[in-house]
N, C-alpha and C. Protein backbone atom coordinates (compact mmCIF):
# COMPACT_ATOMS: atom_id res chain seq x y z
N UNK A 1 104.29 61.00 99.34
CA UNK A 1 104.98 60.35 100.43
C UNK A 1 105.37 58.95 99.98
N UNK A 2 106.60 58.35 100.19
CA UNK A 2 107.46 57.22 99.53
C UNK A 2 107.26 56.09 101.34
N UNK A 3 107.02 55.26 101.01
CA UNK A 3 107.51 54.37 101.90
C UNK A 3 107.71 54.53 103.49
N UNK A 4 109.17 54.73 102.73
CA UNK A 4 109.98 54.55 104.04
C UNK A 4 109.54 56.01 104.73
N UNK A 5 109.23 57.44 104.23
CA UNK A 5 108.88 58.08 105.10
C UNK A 5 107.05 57.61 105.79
N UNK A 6 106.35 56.86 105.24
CA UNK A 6 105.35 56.51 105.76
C UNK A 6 106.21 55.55 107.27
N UNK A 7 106.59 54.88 107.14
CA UNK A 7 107.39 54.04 108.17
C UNK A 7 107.81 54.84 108.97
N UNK A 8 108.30 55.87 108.40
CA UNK A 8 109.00 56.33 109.59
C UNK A 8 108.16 57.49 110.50
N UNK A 9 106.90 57.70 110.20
CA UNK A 9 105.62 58.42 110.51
C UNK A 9 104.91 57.85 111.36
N UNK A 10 104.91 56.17 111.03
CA UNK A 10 103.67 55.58 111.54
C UNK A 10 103.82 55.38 113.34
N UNK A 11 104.57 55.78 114.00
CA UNK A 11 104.15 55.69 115.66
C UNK A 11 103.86 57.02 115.94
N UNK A 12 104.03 58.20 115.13
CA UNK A 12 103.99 59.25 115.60
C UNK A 12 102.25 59.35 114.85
N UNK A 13 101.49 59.05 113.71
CA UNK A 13 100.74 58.78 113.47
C UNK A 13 99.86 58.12 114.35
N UNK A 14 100.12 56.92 115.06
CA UNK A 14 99.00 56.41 115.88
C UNK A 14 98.72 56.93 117.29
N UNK A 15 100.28 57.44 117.82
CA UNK A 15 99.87 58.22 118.64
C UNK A 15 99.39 59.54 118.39
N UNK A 16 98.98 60.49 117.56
CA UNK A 16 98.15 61.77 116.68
C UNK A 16 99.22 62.53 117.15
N UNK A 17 100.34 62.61 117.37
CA UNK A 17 101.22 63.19 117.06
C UNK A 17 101.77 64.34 116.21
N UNK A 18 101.11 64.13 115.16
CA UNK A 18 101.18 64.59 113.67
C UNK A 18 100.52 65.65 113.49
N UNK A 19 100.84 66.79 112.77
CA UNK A 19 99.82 68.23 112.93
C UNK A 19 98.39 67.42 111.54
N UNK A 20 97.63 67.99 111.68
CA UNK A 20 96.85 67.66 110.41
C UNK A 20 97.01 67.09 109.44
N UNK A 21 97.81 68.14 108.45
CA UNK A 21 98.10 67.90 107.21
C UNK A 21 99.10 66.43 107.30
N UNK A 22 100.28 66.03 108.11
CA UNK A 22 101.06 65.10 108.14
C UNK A 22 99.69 63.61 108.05
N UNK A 23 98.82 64.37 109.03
CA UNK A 23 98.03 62.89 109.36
C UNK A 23 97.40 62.28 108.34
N UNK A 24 96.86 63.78 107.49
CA UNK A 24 96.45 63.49 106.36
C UNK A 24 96.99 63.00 104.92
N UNK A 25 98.59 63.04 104.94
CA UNK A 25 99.54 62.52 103.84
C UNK A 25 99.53 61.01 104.66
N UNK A 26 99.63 60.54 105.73
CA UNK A 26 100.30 59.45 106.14
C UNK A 26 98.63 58.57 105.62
N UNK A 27 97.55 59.03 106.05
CA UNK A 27 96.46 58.32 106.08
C UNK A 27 96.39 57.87 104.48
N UNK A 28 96.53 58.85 103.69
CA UNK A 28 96.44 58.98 101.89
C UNK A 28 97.27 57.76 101.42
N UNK A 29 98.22 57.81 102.06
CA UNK A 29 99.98 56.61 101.53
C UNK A 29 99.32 55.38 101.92
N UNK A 30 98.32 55.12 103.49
CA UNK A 30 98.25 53.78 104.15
C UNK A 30 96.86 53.39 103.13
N UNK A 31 95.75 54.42 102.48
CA UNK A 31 94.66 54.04 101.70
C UNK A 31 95.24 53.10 100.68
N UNK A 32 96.65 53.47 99.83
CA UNK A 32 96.72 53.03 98.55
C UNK A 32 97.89 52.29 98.58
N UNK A 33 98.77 51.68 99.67
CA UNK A 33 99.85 50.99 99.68
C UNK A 33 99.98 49.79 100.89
N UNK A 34 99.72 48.82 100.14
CA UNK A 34 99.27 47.52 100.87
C UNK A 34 99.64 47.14 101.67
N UNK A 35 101.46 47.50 101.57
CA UNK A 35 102.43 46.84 102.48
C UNK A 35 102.48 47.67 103.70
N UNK A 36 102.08 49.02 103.44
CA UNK A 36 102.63 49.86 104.57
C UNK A 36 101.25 49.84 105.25
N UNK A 37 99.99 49.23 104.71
CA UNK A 37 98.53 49.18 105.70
C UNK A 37 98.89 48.05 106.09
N UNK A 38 99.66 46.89 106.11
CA UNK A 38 99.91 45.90 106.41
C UNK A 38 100.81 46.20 108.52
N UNK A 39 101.81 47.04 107.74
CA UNK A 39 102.54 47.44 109.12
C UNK A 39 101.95 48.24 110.07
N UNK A 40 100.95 49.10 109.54
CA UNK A 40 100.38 49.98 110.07
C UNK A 40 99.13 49.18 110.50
N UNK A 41 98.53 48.07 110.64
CA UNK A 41 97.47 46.96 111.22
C UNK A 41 98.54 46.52 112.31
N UNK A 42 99.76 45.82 111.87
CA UNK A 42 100.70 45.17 112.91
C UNK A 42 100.71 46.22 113.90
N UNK A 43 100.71 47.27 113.64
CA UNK A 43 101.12 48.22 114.93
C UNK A 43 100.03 48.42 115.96
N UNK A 44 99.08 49.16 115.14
CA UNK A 44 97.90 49.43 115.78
C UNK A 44 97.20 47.95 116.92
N UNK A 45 97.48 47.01 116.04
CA UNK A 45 97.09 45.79 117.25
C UNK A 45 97.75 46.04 118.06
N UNK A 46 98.94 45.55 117.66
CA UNK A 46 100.11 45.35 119.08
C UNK A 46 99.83 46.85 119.92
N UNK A 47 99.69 47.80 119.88
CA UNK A 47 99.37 48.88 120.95
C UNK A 47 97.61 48.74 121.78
N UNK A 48 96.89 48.55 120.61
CA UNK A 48 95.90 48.26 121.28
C UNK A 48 95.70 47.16 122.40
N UNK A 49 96.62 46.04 121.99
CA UNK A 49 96.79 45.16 122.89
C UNK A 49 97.68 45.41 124.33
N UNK A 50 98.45 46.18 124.20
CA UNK A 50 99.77 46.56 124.92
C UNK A 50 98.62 47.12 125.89
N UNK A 51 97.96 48.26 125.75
CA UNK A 51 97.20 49.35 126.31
C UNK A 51 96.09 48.60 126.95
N UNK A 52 95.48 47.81 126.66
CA UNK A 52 94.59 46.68 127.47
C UNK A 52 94.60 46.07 128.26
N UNK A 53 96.13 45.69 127.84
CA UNK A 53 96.25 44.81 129.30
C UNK A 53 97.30 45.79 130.65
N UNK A 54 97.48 46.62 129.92
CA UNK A 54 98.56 47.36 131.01
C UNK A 54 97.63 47.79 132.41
N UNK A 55 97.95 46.64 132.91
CA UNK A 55 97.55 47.07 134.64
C UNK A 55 98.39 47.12 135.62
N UNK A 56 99.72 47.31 134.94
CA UNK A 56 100.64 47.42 136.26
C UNK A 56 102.06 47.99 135.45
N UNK A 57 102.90 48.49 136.10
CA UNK A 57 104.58 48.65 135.65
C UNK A 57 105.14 47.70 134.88
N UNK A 58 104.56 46.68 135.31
CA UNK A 58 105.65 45.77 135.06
C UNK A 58 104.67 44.02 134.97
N UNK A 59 104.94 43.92 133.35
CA UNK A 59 103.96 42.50 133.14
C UNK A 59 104.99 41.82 133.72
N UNK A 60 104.59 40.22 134.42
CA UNK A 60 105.45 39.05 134.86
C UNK A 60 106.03 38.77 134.17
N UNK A 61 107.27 38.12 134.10
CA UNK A 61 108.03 37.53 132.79
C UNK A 61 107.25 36.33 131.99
N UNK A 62 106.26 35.59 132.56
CA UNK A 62 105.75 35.02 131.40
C UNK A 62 104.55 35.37 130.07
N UNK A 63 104.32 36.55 130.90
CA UNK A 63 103.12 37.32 129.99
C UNK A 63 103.80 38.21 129.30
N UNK A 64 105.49 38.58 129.36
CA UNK A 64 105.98 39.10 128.26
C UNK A 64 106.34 38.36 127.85
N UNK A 65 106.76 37.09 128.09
CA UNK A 65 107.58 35.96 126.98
C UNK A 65 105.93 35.49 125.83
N UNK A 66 104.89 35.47 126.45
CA UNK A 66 103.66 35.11 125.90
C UNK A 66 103.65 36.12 124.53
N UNK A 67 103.48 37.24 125.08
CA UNK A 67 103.27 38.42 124.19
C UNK A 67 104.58 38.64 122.82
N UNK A 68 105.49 38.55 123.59
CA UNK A 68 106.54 38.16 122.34
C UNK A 68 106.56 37.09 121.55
N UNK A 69 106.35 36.22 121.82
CA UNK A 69 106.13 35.10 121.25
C UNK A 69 104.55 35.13 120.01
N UNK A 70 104.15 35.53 120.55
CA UNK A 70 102.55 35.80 119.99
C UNK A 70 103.42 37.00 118.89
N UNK A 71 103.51 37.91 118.45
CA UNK A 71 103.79 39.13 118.06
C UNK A 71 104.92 38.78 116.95
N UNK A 72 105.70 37.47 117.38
CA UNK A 72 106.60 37.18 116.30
C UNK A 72 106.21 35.88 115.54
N UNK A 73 105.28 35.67 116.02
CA UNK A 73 104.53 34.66 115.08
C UNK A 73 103.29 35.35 114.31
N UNK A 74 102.87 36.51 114.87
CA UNK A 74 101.84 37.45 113.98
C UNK A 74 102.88 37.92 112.40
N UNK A 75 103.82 38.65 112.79
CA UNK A 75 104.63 39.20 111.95
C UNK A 75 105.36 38.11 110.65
N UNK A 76 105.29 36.82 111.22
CA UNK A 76 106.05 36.02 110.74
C UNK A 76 104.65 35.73 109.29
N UNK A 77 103.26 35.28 110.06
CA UNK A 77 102.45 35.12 109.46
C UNK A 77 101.84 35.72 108.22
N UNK A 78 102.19 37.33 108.44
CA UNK A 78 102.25 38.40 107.96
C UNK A 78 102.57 38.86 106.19
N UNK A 79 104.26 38.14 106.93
CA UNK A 79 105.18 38.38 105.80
C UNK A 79 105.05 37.21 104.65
């Protein structure tokens, strides 16, 4: 598995999406390739976080301007 198909795996991956064997090529690629355990940490936070705080339809506009703001300074940090 190259890259960009790890990338293009990884939401269907965290949500288990993936029959077995897929989970098990995507998991193999994220053991030994730095950059793509790198995106695949960015994600997994940001959902874990998303999923925590979701107590309603609809966050206020300043707790999504918060959260964006936060998320593009993670990524920024990142890179």
């Amino acid at each position: 598995m190259d890259c960009q198909e790890c990338l293009e795996r990884l939401h269907p991956y965290l949500d288990r999406e993936l029959t077995s064997k897929e989970l098990d090529e995507v998991r193999v690629h994220l053991d030994d390739c730095g950059g793509c355990d790198s995106a695949f940490v960015l994600e997994r936070v940001f959902l874990d976080r998303l999923r925590g705080s979701a107590t309603s339809d609809v966050a206020p506009s300043g707790v999504r301007e918060r959260l964006i703001l936060r998320l593009r300074t993670d990524v920024r940090r990142r890179s």
